[in-house]
Protein backbone atom coordinates (compact mmCIF):
# COMPACT_ATOMS: atom_id res chain seq x y z
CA UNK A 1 195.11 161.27 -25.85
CA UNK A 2 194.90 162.41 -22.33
CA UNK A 3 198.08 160.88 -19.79
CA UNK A 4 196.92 161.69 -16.35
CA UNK A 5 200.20 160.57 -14.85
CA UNK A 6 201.41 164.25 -16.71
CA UNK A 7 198.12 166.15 -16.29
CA UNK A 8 198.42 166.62 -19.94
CA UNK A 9 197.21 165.68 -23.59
CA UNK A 10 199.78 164.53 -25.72
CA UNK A 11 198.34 165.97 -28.70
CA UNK A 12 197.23 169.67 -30.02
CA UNK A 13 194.15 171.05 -29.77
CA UNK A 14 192.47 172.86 -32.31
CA UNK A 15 189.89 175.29 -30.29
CA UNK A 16 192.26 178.12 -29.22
CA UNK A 17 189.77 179.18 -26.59
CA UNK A 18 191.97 177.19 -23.77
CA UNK A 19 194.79 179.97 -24.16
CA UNK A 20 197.67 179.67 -26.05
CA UNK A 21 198.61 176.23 -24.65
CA UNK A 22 197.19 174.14 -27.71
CA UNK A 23 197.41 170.73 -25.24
CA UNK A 24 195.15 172.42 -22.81
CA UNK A 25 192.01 170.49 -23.94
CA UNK A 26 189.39 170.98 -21.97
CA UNK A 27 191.56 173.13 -19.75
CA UNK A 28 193.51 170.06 -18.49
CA UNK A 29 190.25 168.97 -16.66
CA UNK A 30 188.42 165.77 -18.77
CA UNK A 31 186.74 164.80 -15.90
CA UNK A 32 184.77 167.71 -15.69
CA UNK A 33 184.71 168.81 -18.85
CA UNK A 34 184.08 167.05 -22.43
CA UNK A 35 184.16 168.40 -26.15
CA UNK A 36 182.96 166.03 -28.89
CA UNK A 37 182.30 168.90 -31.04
CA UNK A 38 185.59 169.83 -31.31
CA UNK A 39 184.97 173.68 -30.32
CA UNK A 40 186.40 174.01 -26.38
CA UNK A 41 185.03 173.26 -23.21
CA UNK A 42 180.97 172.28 -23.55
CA UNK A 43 180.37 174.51 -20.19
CA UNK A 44 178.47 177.37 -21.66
CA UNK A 45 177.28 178.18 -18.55
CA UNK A 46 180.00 179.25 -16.13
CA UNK A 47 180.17 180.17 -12.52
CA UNK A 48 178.35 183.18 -11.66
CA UNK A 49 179.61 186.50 -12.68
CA UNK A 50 179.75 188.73 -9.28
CA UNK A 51 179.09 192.18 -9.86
CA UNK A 52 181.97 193.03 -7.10
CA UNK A 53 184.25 190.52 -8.93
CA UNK A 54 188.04 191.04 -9.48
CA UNK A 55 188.36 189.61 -13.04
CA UNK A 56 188.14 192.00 -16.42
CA UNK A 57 185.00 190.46 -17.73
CA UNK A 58 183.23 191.02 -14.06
CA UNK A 59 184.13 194.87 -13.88
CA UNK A 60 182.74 195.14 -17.42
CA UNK A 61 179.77 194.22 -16.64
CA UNK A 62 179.20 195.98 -13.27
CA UNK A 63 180.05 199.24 -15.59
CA UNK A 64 177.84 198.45 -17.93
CA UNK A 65 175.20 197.51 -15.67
CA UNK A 66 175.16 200.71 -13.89
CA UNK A 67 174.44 202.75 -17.05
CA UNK A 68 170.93 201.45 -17.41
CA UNK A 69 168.41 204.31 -17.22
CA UNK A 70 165.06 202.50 -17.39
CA UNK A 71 165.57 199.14 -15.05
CA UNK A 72 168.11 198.98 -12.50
CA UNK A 73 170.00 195.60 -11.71
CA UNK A 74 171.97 194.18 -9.06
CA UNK A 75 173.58 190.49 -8.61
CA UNK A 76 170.16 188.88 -7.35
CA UNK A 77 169.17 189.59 -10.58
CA UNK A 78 172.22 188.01 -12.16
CA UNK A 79 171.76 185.40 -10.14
CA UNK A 80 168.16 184.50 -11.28
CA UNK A 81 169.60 184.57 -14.84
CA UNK A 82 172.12 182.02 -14.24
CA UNK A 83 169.53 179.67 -12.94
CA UNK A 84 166.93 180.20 -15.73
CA UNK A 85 169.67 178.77 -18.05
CA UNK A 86 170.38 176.10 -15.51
CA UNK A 87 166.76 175.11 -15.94
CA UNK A 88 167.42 174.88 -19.62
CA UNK A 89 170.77 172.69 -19.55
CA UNK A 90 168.65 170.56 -16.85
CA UNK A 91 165.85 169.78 -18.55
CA UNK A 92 166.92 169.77 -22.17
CA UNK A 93 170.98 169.23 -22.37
CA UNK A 94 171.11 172.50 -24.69
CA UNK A 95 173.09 175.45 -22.63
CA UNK A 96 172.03 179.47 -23.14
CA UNK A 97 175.25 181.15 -22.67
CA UNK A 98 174.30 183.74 -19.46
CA UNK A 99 176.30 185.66 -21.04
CA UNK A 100 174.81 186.07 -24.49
CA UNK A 101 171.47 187.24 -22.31
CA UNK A 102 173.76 189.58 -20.19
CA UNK A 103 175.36 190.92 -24.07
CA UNK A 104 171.59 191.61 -24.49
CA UNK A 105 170.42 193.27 -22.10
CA UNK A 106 173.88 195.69 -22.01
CA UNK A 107 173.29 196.40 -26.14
CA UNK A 108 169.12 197.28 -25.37
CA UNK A 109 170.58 199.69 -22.91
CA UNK A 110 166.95 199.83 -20.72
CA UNK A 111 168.09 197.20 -18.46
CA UNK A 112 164.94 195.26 -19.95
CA UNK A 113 165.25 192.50 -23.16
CA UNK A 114 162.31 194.63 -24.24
CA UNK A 115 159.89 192.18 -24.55
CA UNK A 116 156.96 194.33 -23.90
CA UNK A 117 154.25 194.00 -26.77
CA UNK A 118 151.97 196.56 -24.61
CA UNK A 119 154.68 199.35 -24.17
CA UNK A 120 156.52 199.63 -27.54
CA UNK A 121 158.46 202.83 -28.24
CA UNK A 122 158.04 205.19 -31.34
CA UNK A 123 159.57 202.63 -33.72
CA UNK A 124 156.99 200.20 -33.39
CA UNK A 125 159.74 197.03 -32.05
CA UNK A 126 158.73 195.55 -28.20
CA UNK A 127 159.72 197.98 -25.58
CA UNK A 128 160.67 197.87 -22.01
CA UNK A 129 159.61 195.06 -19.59
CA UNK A 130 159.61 195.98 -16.06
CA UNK A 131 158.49 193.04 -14.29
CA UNK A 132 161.69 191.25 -14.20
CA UNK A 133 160.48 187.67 -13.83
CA UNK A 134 158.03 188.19 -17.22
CA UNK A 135 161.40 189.74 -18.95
CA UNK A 136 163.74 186.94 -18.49
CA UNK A 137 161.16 184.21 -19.03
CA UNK A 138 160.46 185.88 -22.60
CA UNK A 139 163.94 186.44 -23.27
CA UNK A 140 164.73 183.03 -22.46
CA UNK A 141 161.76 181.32 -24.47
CA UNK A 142 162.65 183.41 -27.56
CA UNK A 143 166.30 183.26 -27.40
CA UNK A 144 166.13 179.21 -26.54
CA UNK A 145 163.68 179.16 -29.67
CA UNK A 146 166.17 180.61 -31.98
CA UNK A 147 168.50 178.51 -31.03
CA UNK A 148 166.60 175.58 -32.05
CA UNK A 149 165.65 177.04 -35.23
CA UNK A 150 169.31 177.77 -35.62
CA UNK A 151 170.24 174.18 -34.72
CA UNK A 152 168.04 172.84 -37.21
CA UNK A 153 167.72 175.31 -39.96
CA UNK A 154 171.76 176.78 -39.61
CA UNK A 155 173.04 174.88 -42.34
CA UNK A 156 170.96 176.37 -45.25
CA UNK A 157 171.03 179.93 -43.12
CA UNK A 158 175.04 180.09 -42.79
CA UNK A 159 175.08 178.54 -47.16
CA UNK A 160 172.48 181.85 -47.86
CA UNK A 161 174.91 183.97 -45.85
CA UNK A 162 177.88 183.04 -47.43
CA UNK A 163 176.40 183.35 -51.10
CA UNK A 164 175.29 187.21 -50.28
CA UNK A 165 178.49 188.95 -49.35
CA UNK A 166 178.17 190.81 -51.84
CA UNK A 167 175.58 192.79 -50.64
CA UNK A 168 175.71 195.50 -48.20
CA UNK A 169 174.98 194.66 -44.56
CA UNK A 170 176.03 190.98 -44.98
CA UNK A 171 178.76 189.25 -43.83
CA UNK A 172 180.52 187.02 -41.33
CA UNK A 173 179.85 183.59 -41.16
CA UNK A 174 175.90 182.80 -40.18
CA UNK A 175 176.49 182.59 -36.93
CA UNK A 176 174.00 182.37 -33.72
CA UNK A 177 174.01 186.27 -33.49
CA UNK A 178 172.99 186.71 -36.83
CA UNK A 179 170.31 184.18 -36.63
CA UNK A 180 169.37 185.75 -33.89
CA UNK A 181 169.21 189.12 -35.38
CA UNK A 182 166.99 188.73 -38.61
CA UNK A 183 163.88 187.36 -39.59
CA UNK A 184 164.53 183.56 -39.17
CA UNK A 185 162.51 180.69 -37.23
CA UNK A 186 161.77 180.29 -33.73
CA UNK A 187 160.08 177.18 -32.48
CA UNK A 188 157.77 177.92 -29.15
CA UNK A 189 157.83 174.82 -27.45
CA UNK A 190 155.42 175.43 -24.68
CA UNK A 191 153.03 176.64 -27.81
CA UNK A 192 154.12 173.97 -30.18
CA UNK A 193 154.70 175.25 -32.75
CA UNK A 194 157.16 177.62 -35.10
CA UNK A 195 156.97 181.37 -36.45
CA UNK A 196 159.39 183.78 -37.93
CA UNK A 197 160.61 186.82 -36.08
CA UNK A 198 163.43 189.30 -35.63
CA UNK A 199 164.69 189.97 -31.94
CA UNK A 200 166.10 193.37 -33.41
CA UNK A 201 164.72 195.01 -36.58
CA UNK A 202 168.51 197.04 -36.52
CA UNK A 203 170.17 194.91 -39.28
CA UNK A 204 174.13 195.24 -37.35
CA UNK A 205 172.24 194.61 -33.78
CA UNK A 206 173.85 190.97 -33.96
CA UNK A 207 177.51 192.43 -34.24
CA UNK A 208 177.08 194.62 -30.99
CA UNK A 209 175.97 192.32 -29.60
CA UNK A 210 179.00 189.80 -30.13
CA UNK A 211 181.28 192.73 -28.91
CA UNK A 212 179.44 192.50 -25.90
CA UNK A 213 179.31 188.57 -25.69
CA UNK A 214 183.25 188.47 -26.36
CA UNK A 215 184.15 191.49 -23.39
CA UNK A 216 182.52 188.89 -21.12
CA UNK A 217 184.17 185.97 -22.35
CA UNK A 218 187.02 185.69 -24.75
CA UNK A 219 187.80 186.86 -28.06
CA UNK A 220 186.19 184.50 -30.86
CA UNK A 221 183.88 183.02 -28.33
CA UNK A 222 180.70 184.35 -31.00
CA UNK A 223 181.94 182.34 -33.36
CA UNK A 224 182.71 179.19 -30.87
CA UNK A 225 179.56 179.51 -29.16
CA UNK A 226 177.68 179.39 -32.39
CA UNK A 227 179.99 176.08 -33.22
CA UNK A 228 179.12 174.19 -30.29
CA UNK A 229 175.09 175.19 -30.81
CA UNK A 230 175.29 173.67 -34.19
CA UNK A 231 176.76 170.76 -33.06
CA UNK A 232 173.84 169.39 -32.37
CA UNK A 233 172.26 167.63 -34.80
CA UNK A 234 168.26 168.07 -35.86
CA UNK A 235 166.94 165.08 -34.17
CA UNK A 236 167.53 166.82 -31.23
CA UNK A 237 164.50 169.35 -31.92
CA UNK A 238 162.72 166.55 -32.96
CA UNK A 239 163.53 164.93 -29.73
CA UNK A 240 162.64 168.34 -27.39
CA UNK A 241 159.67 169.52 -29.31
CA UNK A 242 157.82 166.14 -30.85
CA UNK A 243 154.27 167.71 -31.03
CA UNK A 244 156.09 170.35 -33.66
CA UNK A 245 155.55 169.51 -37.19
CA UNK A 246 158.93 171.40 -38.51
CA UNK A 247 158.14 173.35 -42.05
CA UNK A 248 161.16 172.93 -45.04
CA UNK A 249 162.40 176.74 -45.03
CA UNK A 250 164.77 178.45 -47.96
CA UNK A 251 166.12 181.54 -47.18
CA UNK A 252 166.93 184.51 -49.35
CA UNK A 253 168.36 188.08 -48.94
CA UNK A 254 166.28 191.17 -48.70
CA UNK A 255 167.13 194.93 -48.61
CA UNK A 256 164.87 195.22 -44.79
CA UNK A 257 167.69 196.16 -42.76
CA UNK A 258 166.99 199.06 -39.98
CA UNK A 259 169.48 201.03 -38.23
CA UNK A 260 169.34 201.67 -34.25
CA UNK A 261 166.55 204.38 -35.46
CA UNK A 262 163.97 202.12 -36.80
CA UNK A 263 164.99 203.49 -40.36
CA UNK A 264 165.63 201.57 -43.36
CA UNK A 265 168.71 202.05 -44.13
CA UNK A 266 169.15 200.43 -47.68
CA UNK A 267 170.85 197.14 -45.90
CA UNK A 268 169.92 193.54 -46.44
CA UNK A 269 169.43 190.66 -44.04
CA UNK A 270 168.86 186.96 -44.44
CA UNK A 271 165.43 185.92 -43.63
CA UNK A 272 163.47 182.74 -44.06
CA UNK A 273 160.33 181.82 -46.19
């Protein structure tokens, strides 16, 4: 219960990612901000890093951002990616965390999402896309399709997770950046239709990946941000991709895992058949 007379909820919250005031739902502010899932503040996208910004997260990434060798990148650039995930939210009330593309593009080290199909590298995986505009479109289409194939298939992919701890190269939870990771479903909207794919064939991509993501937002925010995707409930695909017939999908472990070499290392991921 929310008394505005206070500025204040009168009960605890249980999302810790407020700060360590547990009757800071929704950062004191529900008329800006709602959470029906439970899991913090449903504003996934926030204002605008600035690469000349004072905060911890913002001279993180300008660091990081400097060390690219391949693609340079300045706030324009940062810019653009904020409002390609604005399109998203806009159009189909789902929000891609900027800063899980930003966590991306600082793990793949090119300053690309190395999307390329026509210039792969040595190991064989997508390599470096230099048209910037091609790179974040393909970056976004992929990364928005996992996330619908997490949103509908996450419940039988976080079970499979949690029944193979046992084996080396899995553990966690079954979150988003796992998901992500492996060999798991993406549904193409604009093709209609679903495929399996990896974004990285490196089996431990996913947990550099949510170093990254948490350096530019707050610790536990993986986690959370996977929590407030799978929120949403499968009609929702249903609802943004109607022409897609979805397939019934089991997934299992297997011993596929790569390390940042393209070598199998002996490691298992969780893929879907």
């Amino acid at each position: 219960m929310y008394r505005p007379s206070i500025g204040r909820f009168l009960a605890e919250d249980v999302y810790r990612g407020d700060g360590m005031n547990l009757y800071a739902y929704v950062s004191n502010n529900p008329l800006i901000y709602v959470d029906p899932s439970g899991w913090g503040k449903e504003k996934w996208i926030p204002d605008i890093m600035q690469l000349d910004g004072t905060s911890d997260a913002e001279k993180y990434l300008a660091k990081r951002l400097k060390k690219f060798n391949k693609v340079s990148w300045d706030q324009n650039k940062v810019d653009e990616l904020w409002k390609a995930t604005d399109i998203i939210k806009n159009q189909y009330g789902i929000q891609i965390d900027p800063r899980y593309l930003l966590s991306i593009i600082i793990h793949e080290g090119t300053g690309s999402f190395n999307t390329s199909s026509a210039n792969k590298p040595a190991d064989g995986q997508n390599g470096v896309e230099k048209d910037y505009a091609k790179d974040l479109m393909k970056a976004n289409r992929l990364i928005f399709g996992k996330i619908l194939g997490y949103i509908y298939y996450g419940e039988d992919f976080r079970e499979t997770v949690q029944m193979n701890q046992d084996k080396p190269g899995i553990s966690g939870e079954g979150n988003l950046f796992q998901y992500t990771n492996w060999n798991t479903t993406i549904v193409n909207v604009s093709k209609s239709r679903t495929y399996d794919g990896v974004y990285a064939g490196h089996g431990s991509w996913h947990e550099g990946v949510s170093s990254i993501y948490e350096k530019l937002s707050y610790d536990g925010a993986s986690e959370d941000y996977s929590k407030y995707v799978s929120s949403f409930g499968k009609d929702v695909v249903n609802d943004i991709a109607p022409d897609i017939n979805m397939p019934d999908k089991s997934f299992k472990a297997k011993q596929n895992a790569q390390n940042y070499k393209g070598e199998y290392n002996g490691e298992y991921t969780i893929i879907g058949y």
